[in-house]
Protein backbone atom coordinates (compact mmCIF):
# COMPACT_ATOMS: atom_id res chain seq x y z
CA UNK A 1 282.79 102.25 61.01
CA UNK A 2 282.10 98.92 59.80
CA UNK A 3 283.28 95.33 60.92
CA UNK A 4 285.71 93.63 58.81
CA UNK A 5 284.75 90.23 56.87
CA UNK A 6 286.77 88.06 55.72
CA UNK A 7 286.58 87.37 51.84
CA UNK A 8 284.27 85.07 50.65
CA UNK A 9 282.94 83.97 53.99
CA UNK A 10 279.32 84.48 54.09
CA UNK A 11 278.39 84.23 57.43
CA UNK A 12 280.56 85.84 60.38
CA UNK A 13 281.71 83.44 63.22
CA UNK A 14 278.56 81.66 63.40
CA UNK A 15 280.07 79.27 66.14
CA UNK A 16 278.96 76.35 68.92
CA UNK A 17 280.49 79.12 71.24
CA UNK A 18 276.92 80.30 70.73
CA UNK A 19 275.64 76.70 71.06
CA UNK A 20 277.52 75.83 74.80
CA UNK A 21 274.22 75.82 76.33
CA UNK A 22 272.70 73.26 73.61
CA UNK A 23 273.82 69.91 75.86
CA UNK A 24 271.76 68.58 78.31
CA UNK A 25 272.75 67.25 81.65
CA UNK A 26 274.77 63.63 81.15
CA UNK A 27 272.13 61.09 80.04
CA UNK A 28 273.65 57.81 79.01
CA UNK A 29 272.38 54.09 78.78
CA UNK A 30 275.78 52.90 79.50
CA UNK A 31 277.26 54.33 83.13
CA UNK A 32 280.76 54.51 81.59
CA UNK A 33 279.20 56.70 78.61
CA UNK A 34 277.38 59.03 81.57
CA UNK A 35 281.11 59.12 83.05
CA UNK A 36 283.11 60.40 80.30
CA UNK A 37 280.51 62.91 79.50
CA UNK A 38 281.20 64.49 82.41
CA UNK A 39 284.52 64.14 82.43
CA UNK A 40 283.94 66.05 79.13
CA UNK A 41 281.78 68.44 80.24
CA UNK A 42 284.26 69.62 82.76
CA UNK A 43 286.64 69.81 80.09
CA UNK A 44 284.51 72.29 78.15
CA UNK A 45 284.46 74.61 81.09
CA UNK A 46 287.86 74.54 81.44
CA UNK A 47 288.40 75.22 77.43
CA UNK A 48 290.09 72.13 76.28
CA UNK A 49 288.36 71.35 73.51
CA UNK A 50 290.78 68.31 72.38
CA UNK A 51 290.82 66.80 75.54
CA UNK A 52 287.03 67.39 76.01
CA UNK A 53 286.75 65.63 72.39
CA UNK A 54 288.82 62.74 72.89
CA UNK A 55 286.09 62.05 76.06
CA UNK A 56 283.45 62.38 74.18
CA UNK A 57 284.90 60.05 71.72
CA UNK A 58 285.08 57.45 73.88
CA UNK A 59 281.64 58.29 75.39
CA UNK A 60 280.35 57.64 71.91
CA UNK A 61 281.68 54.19 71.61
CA UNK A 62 280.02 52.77 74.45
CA UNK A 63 276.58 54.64 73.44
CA UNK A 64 276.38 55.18 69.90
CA UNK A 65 273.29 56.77 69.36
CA UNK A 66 273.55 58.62 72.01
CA UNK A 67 272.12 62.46 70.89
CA UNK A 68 273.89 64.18 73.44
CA UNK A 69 277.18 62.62 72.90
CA UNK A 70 276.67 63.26 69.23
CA UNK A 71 276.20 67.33 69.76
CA UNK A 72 278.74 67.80 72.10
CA UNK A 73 280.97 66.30 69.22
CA UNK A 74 279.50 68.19 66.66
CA UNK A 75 280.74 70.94 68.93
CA UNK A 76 284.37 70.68 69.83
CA UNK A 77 285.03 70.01 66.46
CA UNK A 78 283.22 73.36 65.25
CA UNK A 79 285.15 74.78 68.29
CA UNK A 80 288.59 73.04 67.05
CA UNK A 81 288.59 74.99 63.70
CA UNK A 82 290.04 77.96 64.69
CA UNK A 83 292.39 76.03 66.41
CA UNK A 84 293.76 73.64 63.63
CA UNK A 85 296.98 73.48 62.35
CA UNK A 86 296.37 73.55 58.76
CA UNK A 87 293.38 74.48 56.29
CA UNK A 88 292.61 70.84 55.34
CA UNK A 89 292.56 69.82 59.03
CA UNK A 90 289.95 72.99 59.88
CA UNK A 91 287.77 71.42 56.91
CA UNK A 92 288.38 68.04 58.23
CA UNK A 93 286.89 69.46 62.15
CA UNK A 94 284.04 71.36 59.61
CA UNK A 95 282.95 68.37 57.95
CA UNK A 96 282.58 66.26 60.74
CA UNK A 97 281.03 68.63 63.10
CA UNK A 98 278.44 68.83 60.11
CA UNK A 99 278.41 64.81 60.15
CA UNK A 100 277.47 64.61 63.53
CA UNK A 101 275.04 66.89 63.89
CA UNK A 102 273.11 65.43 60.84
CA UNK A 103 273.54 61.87 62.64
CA UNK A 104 271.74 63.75 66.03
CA UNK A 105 269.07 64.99 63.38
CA UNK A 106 268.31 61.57 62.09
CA UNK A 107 268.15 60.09 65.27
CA UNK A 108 266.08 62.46 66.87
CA UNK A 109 264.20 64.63 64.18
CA UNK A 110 261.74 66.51 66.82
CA UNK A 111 264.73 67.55 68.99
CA UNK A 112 265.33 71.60 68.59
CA UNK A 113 268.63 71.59 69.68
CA UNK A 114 269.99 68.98 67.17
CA UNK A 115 268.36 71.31 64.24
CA UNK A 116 269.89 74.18 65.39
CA UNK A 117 273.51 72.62 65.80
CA UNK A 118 272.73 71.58 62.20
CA UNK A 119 272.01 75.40 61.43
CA UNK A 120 275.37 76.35 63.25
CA UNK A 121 277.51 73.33 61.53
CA UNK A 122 276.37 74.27 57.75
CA UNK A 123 277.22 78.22 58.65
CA UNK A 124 280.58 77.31 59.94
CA UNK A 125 281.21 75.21 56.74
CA UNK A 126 280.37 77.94 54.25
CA UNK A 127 283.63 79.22 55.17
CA UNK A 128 285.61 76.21 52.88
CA UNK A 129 283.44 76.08 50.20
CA UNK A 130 282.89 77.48 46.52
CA UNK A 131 280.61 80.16 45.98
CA UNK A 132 277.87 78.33 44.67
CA UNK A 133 277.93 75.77 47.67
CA UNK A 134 278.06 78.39 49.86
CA UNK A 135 275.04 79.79 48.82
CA UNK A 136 273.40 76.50 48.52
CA UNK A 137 274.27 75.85 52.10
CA UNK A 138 272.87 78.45 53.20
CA UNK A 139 269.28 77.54 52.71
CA UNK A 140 270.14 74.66 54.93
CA UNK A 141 271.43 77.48 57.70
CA UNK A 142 267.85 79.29 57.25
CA UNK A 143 265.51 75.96 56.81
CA UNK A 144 267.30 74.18 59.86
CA UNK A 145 266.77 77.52 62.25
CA UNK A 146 263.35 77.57 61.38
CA UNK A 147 262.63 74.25 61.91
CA UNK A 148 264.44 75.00 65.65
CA UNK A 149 261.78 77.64 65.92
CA UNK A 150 258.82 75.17 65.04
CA UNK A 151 259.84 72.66 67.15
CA UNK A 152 261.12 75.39 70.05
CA UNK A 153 259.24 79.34 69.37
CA UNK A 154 261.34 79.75 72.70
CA UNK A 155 264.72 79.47 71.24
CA UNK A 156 266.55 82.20 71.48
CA UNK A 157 269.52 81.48 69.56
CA UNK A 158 267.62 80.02 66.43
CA UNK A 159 266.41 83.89 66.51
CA UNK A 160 270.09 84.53 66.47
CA UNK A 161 271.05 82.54 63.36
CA UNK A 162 268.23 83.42 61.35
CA UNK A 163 269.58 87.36 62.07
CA UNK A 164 272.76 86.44 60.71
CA UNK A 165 271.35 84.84 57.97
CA UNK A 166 269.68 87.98 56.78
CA UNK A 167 272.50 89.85 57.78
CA UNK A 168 274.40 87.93 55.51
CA UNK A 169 272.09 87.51 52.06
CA UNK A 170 271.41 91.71 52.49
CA UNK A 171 275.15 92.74 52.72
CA UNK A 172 276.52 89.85 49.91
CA UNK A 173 279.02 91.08 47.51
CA UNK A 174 278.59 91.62 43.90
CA UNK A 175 279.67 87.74 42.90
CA UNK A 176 277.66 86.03 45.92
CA UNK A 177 274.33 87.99 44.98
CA UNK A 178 274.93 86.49 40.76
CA UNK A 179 275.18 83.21 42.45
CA UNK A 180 272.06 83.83 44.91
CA UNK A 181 270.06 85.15 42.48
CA UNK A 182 270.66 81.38 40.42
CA UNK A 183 270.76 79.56 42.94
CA UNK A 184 267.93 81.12 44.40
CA UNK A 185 265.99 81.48 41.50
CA UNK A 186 266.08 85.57 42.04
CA UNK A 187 267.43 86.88 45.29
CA UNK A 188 266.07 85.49 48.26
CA UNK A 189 263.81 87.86 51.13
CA UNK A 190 266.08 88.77 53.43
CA UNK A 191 267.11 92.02 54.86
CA UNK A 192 269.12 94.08 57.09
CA UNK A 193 265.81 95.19 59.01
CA UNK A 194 264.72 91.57 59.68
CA UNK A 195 268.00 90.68 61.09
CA UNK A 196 267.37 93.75 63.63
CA UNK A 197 264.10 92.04 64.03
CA UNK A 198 265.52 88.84 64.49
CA UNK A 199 268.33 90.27 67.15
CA UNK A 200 265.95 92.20 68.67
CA UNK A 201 263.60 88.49 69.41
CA UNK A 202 266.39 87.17 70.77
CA UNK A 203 267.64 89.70 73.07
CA UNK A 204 263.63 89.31 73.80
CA UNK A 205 264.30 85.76 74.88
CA UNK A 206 267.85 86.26 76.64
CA UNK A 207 268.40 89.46 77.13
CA UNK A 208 272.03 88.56 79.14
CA UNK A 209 273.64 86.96 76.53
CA UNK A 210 276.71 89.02 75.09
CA UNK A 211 276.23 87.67 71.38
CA UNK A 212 272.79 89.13 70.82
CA UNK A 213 273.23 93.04 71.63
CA UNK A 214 277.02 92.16 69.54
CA UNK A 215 275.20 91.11 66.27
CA UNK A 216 272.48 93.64 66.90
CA UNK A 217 274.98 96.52 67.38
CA UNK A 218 276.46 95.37 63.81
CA UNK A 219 273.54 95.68 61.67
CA UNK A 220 272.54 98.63 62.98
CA UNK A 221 276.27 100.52 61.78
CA UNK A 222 275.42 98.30 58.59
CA UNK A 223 272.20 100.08 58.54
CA UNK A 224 273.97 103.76 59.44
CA UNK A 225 272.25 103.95 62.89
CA UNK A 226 275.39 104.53 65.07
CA UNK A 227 273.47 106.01 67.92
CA UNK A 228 271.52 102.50 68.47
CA UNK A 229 274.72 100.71 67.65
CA UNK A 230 276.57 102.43 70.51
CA UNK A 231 273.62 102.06 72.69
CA UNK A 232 273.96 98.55 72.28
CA UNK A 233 277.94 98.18 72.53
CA UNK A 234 277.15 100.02 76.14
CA UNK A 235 274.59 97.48 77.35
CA UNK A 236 276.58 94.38 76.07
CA UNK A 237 279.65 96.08 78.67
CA UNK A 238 277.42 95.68 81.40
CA UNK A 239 276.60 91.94 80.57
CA UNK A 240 278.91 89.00 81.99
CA UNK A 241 280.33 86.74 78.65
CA UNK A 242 279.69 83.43 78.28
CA UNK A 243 282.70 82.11 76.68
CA UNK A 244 285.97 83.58 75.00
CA UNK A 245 283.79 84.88 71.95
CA UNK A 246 281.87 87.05 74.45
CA UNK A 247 285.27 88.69 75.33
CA UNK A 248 286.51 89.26 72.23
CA UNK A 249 283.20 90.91 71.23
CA UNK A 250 283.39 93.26 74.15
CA UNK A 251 287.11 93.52 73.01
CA UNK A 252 285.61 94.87 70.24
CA UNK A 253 282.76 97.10 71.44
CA UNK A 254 285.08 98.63 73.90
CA UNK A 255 287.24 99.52 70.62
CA UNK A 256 284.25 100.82 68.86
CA UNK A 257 283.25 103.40 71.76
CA UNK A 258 286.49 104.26 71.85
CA UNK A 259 285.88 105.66 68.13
């Protein structure tokens, strides 16, 4: 049994959903800033990523360089792409979740978190562009996860990304490897048995969270190992999700038992 993929996507749902722990507490020069971040915040946990942005909006024009205004942008408009009305407005979301999370990289270069919303943001944009951007981009996916992992060895979700990075490279189709192995220069070193390794640090780091054992379980029926797939599918049941990704990946391990 393996997990559908969309065409030409090269990496699977790699989402802020993944990222809603990447925000600090509220910390803004400007009191009305500190306000309507938590006004957004609260909108987060209630799921309303519009109204969430629109706060943070507003929290970013009374603090401008704010980092932490800038990355909960970057991620209601990553989280607004599934939601958008048309293609052109998902790319419009995709491009400026990218935008700001470069803009939190300039302004803070030695902060982990802003790197690895830059790894997240150039994953989610893969999904709109030609194959040979796509591959390009996804150096940036790889370079910006490790620099997480420099600044942060503790970062469990940089593991994450860099899994589904080899995850992705190892299982490319026939026209994505041509353009890897140019873009590349050959094809680059990834594998299906480094993402397990990857998944596998990660779950080291937090073993509770939902995503990790999800990924994990799909390389390994990539790899043909359905016995540690299922074992994982079983332990992500017994974990609490996060968010409404979590429940649609339990939705989905609860469909794979079933098989």
């Amino acid at each position: 049994m393996k997990h559908p993929e969309p065409s030409g996507r090269l990496f699977r749902r790699i989402q802020w959903s993944m990222l809603a722990f990447a925000c600090h507490a509220a910390v803004a020069a400007n009191p009305e800033a500190g306000q309507l971040i938590t006004r957004g915040d609260a909108e987060v946990a209630a799921m309303h990523a519009p109204q969430a942005l629109a706060l943070y909006d507003q929290a970013a024009k009374a603090d401008p360089d704010n980092v932490e205004i800038l990355l909960r942008i970057s991620q209601q408009c990553s989280n607004l792409i599934s939601q958008a009305k048309s293609p052109t407005e998902a790319l419009d979301y995709a491009k400026r979740s990218l935008d700001e999370a470069k803009q939190a990289v300039a302004l803070a270069p030695d902060n982990p978190k802003a790197h690895l919303a830059l790894a997240v943001a150039y994953g989610r944009i893969t999904d709109f562009e030609d194959n040979r951007t796509k591959v390009e981009d996804s150096r940036y996916v790889k370079a910006e996860a490790d620099k997480t992992l420099e600044l942060n060895p503790k970062e469990d979700f940089a593991y994450h990304v860099l899994g589904r990075w080899n995850y992705a490279v190892a299982t490319l189709n026939p026209v994505l490897k041509l353009v890897a192995r140019f873009v590349y220069g050959g094809m680059p070193d990834a594998s299906l048995e480094e993402a397990v390794r990857d998944y596998k640090k990660a779950i080291d780091l937090a073993p509770q969270r939902v995503i990790h054992h999800h990924e994990l379980a799909r390389a390994y029926v990539a790899m043909g190992q359905m016995d540690n797939a299922r074992k994982e599918w079983e332990t992500e049941l017994t974990l609490k999700p996060e968010d409404n990704e979590g429940v649609i990946d339990q939705k989905e391990a609860r469909a794979a038992l079933a098989k």
